[in-house]
Each structure stands twice: as structure tokens, then as C-alpha cells.
C-alpha atoms as a PDB file:
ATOM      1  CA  UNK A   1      40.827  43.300 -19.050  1.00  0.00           C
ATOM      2  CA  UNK A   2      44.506  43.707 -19.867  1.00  0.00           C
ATOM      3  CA  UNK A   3      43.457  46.199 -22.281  1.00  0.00           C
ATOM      4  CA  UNK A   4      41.747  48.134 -19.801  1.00  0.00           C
ATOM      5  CA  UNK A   5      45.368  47.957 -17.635  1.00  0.00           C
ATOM      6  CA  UNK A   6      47.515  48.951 -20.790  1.00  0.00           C
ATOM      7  CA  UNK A   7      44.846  52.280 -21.547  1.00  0.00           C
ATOM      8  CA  UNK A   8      45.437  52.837 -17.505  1.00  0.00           C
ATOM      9  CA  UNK A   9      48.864  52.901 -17.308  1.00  0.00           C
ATOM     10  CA  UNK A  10      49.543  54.859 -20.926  1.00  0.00           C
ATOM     11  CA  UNK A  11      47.242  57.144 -19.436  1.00  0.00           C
ATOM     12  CA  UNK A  12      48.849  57.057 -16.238  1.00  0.00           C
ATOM     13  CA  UNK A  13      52.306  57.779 -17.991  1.00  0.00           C
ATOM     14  CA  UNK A  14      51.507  60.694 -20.259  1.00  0.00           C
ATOM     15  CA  UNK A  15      49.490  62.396 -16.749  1.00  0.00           C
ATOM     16  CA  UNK A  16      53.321  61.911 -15.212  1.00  0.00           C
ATOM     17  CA  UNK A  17      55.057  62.897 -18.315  1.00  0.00           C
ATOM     18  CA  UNK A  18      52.918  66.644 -18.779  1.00  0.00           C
ATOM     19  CA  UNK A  19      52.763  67.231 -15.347  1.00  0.00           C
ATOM     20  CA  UNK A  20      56.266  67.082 -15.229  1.00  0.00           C
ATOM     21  CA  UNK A  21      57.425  69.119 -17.657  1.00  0.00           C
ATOM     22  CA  UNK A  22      54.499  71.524 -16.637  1.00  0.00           C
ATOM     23  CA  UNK A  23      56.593  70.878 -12.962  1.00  0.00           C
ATOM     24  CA  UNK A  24      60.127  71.599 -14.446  1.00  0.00           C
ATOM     25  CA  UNK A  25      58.970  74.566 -16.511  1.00  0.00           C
ATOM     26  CA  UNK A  26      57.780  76.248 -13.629  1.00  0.00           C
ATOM     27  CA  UNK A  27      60.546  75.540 -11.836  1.00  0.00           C
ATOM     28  CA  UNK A  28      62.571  77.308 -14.574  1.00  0.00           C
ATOM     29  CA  UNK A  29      60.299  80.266 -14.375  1.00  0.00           C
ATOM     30  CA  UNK A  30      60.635  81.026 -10.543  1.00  0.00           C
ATOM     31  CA  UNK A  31      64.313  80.906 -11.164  1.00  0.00           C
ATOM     32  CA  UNK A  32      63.927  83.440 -14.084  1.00  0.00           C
ATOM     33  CA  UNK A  33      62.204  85.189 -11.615  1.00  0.00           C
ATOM     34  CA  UNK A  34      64.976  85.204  -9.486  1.00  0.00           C
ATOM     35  CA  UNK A  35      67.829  86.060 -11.530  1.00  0.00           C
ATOM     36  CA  UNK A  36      65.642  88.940 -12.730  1.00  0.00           C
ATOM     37  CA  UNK A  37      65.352  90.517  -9.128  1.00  0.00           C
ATOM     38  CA  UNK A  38      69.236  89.870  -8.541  1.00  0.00           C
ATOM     39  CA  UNK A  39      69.630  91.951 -11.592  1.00  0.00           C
ATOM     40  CA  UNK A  40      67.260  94.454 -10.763  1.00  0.00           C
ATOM     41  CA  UNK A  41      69.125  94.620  -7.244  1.00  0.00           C
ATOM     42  CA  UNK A  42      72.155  94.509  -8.555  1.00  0.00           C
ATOM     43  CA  UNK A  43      71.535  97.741 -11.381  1.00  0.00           C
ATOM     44  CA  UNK A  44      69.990  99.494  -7.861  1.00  0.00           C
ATOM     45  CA  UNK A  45      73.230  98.483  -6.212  1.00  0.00           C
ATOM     46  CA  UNK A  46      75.448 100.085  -8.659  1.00  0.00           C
ATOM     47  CA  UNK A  47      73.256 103.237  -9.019  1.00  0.00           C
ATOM     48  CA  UNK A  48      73.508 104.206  -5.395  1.00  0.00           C
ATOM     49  CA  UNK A  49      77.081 103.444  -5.628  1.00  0.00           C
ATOM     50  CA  UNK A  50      77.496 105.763  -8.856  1.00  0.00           C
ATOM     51  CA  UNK A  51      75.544 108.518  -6.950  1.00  0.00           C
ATOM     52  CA  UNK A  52      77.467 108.030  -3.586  1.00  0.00           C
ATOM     53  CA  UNK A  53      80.841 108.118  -5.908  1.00  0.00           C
ATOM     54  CA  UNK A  54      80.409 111.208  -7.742  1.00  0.00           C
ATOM     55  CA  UNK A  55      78.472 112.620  -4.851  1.00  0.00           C
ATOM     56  CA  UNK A  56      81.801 112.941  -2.922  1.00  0.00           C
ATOM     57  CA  UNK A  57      84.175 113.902  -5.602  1.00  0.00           C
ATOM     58  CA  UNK A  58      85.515 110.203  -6.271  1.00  0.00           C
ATOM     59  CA  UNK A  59      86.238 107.686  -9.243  1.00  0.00           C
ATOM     60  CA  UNK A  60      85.102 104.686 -10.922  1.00  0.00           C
ATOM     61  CA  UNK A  61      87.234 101.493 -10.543  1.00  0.00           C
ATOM     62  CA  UNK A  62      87.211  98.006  -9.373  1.00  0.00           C
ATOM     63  CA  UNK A  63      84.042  97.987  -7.601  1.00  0.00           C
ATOM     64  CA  UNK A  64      82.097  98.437 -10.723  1.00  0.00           C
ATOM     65  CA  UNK A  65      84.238  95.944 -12.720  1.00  0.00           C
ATOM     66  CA  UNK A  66      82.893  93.430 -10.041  1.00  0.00           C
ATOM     67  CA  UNK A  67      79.275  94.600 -10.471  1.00  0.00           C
ATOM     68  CA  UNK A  68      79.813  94.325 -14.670  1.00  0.00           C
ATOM     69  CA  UNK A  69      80.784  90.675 -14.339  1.00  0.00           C
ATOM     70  CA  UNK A  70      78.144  89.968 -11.916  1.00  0.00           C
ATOM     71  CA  UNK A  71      75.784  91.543 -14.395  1.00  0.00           C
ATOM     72  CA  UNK A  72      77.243  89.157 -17.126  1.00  0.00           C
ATOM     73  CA  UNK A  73      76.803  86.057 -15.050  1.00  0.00           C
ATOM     74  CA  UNK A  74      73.650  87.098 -14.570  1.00  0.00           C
ATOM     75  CA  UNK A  75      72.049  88.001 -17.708  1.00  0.00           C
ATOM     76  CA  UNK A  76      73.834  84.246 -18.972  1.00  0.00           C
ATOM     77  CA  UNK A  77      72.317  82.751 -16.235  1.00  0.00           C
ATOM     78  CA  UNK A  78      68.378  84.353 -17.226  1.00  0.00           C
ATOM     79  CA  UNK A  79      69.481  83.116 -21.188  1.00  0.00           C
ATOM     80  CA  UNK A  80      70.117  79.444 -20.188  1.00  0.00           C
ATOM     81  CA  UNK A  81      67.069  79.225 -17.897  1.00  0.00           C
ATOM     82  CA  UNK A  82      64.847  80.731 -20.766  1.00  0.00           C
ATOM     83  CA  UNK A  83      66.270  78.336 -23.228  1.00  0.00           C
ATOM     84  CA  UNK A  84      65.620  74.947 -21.125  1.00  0.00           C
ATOM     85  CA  UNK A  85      61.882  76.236 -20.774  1.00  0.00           C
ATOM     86  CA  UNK A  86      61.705  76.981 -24.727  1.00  0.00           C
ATOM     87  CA  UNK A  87      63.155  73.118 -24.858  1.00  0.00           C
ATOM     88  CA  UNK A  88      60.877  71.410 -22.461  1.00  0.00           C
ATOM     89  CA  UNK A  89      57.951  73.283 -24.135  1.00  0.00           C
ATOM     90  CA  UNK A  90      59.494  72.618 -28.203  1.00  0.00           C
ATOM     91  CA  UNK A  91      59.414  76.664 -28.779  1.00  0.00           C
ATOM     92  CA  UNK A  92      61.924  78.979 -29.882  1.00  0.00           C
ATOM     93  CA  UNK A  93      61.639  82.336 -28.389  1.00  0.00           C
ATOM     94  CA  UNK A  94      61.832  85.501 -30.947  1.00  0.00           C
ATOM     95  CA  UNK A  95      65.036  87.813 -30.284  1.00  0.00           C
ATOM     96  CA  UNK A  96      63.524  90.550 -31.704  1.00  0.00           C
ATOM     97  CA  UNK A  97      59.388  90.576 -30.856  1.00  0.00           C
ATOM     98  CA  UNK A  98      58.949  88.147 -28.296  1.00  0.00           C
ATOM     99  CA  UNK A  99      56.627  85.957 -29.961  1.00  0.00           C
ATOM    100  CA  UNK A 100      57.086  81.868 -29.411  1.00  0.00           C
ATOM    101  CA  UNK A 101      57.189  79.267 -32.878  1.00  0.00           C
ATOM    102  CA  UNK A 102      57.624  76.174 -33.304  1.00  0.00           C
ATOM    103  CA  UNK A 103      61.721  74.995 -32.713  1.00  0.00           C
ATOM    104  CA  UNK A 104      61.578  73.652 -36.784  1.00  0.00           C
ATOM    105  CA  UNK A 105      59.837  76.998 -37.820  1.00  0.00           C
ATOM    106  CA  UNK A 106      63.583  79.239 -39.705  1.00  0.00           C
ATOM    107  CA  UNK A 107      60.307  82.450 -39.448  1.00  0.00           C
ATOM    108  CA  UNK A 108      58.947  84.502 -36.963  1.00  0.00           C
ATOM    109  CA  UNK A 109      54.938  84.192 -37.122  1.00  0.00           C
ATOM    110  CA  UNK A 110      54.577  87.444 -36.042  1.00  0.00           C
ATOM    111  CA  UNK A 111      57.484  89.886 -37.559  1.00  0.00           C
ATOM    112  CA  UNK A 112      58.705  88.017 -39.835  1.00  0.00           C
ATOM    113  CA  UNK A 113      62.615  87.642 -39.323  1.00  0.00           C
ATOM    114  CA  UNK A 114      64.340  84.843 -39.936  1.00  0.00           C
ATOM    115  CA  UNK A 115      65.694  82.594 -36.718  1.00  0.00           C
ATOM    116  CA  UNK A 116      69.366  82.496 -36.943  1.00  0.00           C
ATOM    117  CA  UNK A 117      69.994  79.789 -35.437  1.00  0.00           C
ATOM    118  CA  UNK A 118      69.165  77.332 -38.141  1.00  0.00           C
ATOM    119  CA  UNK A 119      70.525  79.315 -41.089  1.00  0.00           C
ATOM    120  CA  UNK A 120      73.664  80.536 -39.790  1.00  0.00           C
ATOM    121  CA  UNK A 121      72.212  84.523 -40.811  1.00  0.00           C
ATOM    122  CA  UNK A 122      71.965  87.362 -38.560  1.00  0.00           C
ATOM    123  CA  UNK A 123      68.183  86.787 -36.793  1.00  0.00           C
ATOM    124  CA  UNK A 124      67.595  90.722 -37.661  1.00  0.00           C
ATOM    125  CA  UNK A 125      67.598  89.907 -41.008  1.00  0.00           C
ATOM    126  CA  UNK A 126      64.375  90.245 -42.504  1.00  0.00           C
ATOM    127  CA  UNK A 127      63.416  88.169 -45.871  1.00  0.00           C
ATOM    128  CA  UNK A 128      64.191  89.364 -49.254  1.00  0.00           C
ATOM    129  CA  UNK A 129      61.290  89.089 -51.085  1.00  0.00           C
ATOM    130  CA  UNK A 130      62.102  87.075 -54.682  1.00  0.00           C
ATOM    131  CA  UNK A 131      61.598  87.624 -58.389  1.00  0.00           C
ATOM    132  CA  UNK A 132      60.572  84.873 -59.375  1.00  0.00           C
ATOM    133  CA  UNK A 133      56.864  83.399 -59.309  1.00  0.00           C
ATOM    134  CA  UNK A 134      56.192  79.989 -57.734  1.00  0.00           C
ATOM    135  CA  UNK A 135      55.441  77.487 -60.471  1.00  0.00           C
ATOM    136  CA  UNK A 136      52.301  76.150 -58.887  1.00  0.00           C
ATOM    137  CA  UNK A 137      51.000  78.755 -56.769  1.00  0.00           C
ATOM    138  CA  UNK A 138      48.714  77.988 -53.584  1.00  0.00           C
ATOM    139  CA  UNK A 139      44.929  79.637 -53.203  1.00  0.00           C
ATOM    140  CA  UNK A 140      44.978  81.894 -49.951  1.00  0.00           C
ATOM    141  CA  UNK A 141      43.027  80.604 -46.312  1.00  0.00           C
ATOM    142  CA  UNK A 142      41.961  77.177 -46.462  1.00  0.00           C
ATOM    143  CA  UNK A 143      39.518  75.883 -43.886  1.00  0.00           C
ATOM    144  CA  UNK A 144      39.902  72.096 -43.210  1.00  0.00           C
ATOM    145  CA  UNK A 145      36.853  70.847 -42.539  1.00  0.00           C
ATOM    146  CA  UNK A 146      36.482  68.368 -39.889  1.00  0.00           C
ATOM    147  CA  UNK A 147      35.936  64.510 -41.018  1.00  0.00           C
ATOM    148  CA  UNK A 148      32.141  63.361 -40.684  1.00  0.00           C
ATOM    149  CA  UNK A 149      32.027  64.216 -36.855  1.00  0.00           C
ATOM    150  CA  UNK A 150      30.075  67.292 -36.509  1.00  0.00           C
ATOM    151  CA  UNK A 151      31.702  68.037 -32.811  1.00  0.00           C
ATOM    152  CA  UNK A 152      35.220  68.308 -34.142  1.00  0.00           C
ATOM    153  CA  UNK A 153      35.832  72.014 -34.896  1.00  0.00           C
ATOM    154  CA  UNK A 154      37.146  73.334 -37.840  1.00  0.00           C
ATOM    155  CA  UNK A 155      41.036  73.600 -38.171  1.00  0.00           C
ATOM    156  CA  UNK A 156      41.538  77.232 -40.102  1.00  0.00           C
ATOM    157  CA  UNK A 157      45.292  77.031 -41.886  1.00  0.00           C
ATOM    158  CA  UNK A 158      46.585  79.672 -45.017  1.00  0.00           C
ATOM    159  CA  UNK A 159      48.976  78.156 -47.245  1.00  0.00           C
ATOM    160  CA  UNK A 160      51.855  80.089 -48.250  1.00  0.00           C
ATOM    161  CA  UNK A 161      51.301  81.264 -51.974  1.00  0.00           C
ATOM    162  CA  UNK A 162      55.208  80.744 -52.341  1.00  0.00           C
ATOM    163  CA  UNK A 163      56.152  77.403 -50.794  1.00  0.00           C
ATOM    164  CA  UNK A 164      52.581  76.082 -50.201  1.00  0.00           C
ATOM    165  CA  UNK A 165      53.713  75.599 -45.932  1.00  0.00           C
ATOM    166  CA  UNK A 166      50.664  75.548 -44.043  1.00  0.00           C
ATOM    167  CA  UNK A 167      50.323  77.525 -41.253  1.00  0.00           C
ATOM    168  CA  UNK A 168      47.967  78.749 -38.232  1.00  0.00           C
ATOM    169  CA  UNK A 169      45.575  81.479 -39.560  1.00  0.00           C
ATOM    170  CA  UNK A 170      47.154  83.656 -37.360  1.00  0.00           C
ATOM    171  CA  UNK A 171      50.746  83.930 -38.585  1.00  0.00           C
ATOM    172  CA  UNK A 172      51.664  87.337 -40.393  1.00  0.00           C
ATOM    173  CA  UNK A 173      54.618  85.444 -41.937  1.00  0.00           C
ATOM    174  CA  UNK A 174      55.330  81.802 -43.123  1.00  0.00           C
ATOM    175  CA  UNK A 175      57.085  79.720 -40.432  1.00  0.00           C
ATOM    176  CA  UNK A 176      58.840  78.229 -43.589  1.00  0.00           C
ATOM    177  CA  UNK A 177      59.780  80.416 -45.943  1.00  0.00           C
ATOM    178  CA  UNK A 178      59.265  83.786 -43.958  1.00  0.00           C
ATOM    179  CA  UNK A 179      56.811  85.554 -46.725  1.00  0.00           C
ATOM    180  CA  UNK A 180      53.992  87.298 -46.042  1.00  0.00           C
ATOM    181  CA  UNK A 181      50.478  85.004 -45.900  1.00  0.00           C
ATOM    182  CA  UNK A 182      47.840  86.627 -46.603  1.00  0.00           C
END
């Protein structure tokens, strides 16, 4: 019976845990949401400003080095917010395509380019490829097939030929080593 009680209340505790991070995230969303229409509003703002300016013969001045700072705040504000959901949900956000990876993964999956972040190198930067031939080198997709239960699905992975990482079938480019898998 008590084990009953401790499966309950695990059970009970991971429900809490996901649906509060599932809470939190979308929490962060809406206000990414937010700070998106105040910049929106805010490049509207200066356009009709910029139009009413030049429309009657006048300058450019304070009121626009205002708005720039606002914009600044802004855009910092949209950055943290995005980075707290990419933490809650253990993802790292692409700078250049967009595409979400694992936090430990120093590749994008889908172009390629290294995260800067763990490497100290520009994120833009995409891999060189090498000269030299792995020692050891690593057959193309692997299926794993599923342990003697014939309703677990199959888990399809490709190993990197070069460091032999394993990764989704999906990804274009090791999450390791930021080669090409074929």
C-alpha cells in the first residue's frame, strides 16, 4: 500500500512539475507577445512622426533619441524573455535559422553553424571541414531496434562518420562536431 502512495505522489509531483513549466513558458510567450506589439507600435509611432517631421519642413532630434532607446529596451526585453523559455524548455535557439537544439549541442541541426556561446567563436561561423580521416570511422543511419517488446517503436539515429555522435535522423549537421551526416 505505501508503494501505491509513493507511485501517487511521484506521479503527482512530475504532473505539478510539467505543468508548470508548460505554465511559466506560456507565460513567457504572452509577454513576448507583448513586447513584440510595443515594438511594432512603437516603429508605427516613429514612422508617423518621421512623415509628420519632414512633411512640414522640420528636423530630427530628441524625440527620436527617446524612441531609439525605447527600441533598445525593448528588443533586450524580447531577448531575455526568449532566453528563460529556451531555459525552462533545455533548448538553445539558432541566431541564424531559427531552429531549436539541445542547450549541450556546440551545432545547429539544421544549418550547421556552430553556437557561440560555448566556444567563444562568432555563431556565423560555419565548420571547416578537416583533412584528416577519422581513425575508426562510423557506418551511416543506424536503426535501433527496440528490445523484445514489439510495441516499442523503433528509435532511427545516424552516427556521425567523424566523431561517431549520434543524432536524430533528422539533423543535416552533427550536434557535436557540426559535420555533415549523411
Amino acid at each position: 500500500m505505501s508503494d501505491l502512495r509513493g507511485t501517487i505522489t511521484n506521479f503527482t509531483k512530475n504532473v505539478t512539475k510539467t505543468s508548470g513549466d508548460l505554465f511559466k513558458t506560456t507565460r513567457l510567450s504572452m509577454n513576448v507577445s507583448s513586447e513584440q506589439t510595443n515594438l511594432k507600435n512603437l516603429y508605427l509611432e516613429i514612422g508617423k512622426k518621421v512623415h509628420e517631421i519632414y512633411q512640414y519642413g522640420g528636423t530630427l532630434g530628441k524625440f527620436f533619441d527617446d524612441k531609439y532607446l525605447e527600441l533598445e529596451a525593448c528588443e533586450r526585453k524580447i531577448a531575455e524573455l526568449k532566453e528563460q523559455i529556451s531555459q525552462i524548455k533545455g533548448v538553445r535557439e539558432c541566431s541564424k535559422c531559427g531552429k531549436s537544439a539541445e542547450r549541450t549541442a556546440e551545432f545547429c541541426p539544421k544549418c550547421g553553424i556552430r553556437f557561440g556561446a560555448l566556444t567563444g567563436e562568432p555563431e556565423d561561423t560555419p565548420p571547416q571541414p578537416t583533412q584528416q580521416q577519422p581513425a575508426d570511422p562510423v557506418p551511416a543511419p543506424i536503426e535501433i531496434a527496440a528490445t523484445q517488446q514489439e510495441s516499442t517503436p523503433l528509435i532511427k539515429t545516424k552516427n556521425c562518420r567523424v566523431c561517431g555522435m549520434e543524432n536524430d535522423i533528422s539533423t543535416k549537421f552533427c550536434l557535436s562536431c557540426g559535420r555533415i551526416v549523411d
